[in-house]
C-alpha atoms as a PDB file:
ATOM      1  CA  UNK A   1      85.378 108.393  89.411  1.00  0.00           C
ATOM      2  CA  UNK A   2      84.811 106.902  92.781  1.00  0.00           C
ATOM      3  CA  UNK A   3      85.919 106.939  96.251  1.00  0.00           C
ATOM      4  CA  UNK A   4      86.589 103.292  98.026  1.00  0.00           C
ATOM      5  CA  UNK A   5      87.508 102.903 101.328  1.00  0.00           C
ATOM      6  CA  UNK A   6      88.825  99.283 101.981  1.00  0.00           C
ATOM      7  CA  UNK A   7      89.450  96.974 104.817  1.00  0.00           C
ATOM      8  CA  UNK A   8      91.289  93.481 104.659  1.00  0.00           C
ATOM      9  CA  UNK A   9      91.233  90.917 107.064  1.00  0.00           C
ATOM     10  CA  UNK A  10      94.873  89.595 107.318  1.00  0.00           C
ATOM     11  CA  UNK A  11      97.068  89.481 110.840  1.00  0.00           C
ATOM     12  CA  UNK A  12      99.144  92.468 111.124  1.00  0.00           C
ATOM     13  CA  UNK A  13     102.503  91.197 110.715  1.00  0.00           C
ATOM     14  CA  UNK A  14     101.255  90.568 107.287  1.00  0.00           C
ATOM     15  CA  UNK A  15     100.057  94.298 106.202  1.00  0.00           C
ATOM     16  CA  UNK A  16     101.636  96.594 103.645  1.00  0.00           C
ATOM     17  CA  UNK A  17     103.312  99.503 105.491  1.00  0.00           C
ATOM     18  CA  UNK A  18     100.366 101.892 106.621  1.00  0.00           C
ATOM     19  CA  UNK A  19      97.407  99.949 105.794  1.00  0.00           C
ATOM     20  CA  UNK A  20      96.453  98.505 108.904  1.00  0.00           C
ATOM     21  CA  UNK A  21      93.437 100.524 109.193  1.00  0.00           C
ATOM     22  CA  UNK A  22      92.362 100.268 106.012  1.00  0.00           C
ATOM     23  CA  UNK A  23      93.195 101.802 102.440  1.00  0.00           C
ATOM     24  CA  UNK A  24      91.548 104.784 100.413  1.00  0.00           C
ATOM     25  CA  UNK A  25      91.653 105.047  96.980  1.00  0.00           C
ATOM     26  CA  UNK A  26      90.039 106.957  93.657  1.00  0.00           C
ATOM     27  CA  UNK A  27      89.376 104.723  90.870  1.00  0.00           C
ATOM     28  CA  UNK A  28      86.979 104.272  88.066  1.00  0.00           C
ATOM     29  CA  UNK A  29      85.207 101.370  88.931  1.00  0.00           C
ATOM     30  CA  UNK A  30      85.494  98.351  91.833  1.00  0.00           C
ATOM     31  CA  UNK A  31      87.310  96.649  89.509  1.00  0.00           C
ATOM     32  CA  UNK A  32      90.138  99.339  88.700  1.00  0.00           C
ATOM     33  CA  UNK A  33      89.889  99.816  92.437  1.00  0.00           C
ATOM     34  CA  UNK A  34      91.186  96.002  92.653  1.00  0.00           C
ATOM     35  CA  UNK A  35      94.102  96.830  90.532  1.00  0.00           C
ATOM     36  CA  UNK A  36      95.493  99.663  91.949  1.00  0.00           C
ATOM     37  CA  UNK A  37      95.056  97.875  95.063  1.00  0.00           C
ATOM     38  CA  UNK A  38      97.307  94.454  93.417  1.00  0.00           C
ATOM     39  CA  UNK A  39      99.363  96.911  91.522  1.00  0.00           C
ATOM     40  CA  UNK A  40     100.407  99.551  94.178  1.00  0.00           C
ATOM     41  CA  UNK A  41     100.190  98.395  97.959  1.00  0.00           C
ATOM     42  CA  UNK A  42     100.183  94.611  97.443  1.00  0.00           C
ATOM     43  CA  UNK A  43     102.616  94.360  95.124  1.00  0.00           C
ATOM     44  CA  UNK A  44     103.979  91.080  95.030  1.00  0.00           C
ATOM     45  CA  UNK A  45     101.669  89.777  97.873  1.00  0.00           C
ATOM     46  CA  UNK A  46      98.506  87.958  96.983  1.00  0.00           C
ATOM     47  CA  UNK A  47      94.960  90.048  97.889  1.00  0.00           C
ATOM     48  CA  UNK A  48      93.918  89.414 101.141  1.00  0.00           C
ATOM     49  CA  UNK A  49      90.341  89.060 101.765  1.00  0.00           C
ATOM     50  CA  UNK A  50      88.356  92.323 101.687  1.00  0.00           C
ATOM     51  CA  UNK A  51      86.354  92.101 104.824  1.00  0.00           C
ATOM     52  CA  UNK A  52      85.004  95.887 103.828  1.00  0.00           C
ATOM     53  CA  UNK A  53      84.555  97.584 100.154  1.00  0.00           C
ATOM     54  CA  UNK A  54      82.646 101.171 101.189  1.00  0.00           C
ATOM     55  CA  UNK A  55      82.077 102.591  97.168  1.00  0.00           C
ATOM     56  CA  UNK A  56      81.594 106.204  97.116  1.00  0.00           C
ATOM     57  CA  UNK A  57      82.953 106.853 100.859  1.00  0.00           C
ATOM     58  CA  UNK A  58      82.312 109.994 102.534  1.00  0.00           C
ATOM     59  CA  UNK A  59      85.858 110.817 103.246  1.00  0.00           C
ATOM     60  CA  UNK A  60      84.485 113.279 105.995  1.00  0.00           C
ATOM     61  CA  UNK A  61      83.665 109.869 108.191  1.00  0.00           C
ATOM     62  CA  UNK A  62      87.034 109.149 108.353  1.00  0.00           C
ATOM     63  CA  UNK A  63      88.851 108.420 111.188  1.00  0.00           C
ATOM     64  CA  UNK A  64      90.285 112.222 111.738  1.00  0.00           C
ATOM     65  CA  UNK A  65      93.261 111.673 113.588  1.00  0.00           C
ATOM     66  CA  UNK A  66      94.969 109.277 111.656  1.00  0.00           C
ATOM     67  CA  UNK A  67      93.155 108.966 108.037  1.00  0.00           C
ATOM     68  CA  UNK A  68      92.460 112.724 107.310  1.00  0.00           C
ATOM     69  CA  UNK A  69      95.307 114.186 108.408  1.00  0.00           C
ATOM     70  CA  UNK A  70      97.349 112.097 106.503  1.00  0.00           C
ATOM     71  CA  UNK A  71      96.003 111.406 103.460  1.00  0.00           C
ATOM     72  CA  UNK A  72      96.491 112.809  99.615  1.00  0.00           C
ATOM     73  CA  UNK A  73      93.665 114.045  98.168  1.00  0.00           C
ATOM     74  CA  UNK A  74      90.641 111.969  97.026  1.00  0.00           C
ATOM     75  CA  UNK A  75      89.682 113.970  93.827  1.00  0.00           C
ATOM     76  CA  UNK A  76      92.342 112.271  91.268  1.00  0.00           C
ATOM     77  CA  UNK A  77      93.166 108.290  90.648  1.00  0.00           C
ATOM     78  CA  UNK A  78      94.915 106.262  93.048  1.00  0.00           C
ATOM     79  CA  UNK A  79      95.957 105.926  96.547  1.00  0.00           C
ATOM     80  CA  UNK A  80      95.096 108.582  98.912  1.00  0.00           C
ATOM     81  CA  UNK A  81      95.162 106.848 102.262  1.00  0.00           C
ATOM     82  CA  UNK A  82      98.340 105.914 103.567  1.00  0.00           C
ATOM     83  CA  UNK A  83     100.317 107.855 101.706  1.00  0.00           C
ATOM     84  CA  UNK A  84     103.174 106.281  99.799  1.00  0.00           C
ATOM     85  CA  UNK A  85     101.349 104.302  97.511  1.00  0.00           C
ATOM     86  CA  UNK A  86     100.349 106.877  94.544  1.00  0.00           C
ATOM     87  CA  UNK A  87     103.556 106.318  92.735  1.00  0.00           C
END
């Protein structure tokens, strides 16, 4: 599995809870990435335009005061970063 780190460029009145600096998540492959992405944060809201797509992150690059001290772990499927979204 892989690591993604993503960014979206949408105005911020328009961003799933937490996501504002970007979004974290463990998937298989870019594309399974995509779906957990449309399936669990954006829900009913159309993709916004990726503006970053990091594949196989270094989660130690993360911003430490806000991404990884609040974040689930990266070693399993799904949404790590915000938290709320691995459900």
């Amino acid at each position: 599995m892989k690591k993604y780190w993503f960014e979206f460029g949408i105005s911020e009145n328009l961003f799933p809870f937490g996501i504002r600096m970007g979004c974290g998540l463990t998937a298989y492959d870019y594309n399974d990435a995509l779906s957990l992405l449309n399936n669990k944060v954006f829900k009913d809201r159309p993709l916004p335009e990726i503006i970053n797509a990091i594949e196989n992150i270094d989660v130690s690059t993360l911003d430490s005061g806000h991404v990884l001290s609040n974040m689930l772990s990266p070693d399993k499927r799904g949404v790590w970063f915000p938290i709320g979204y691995d459900l």
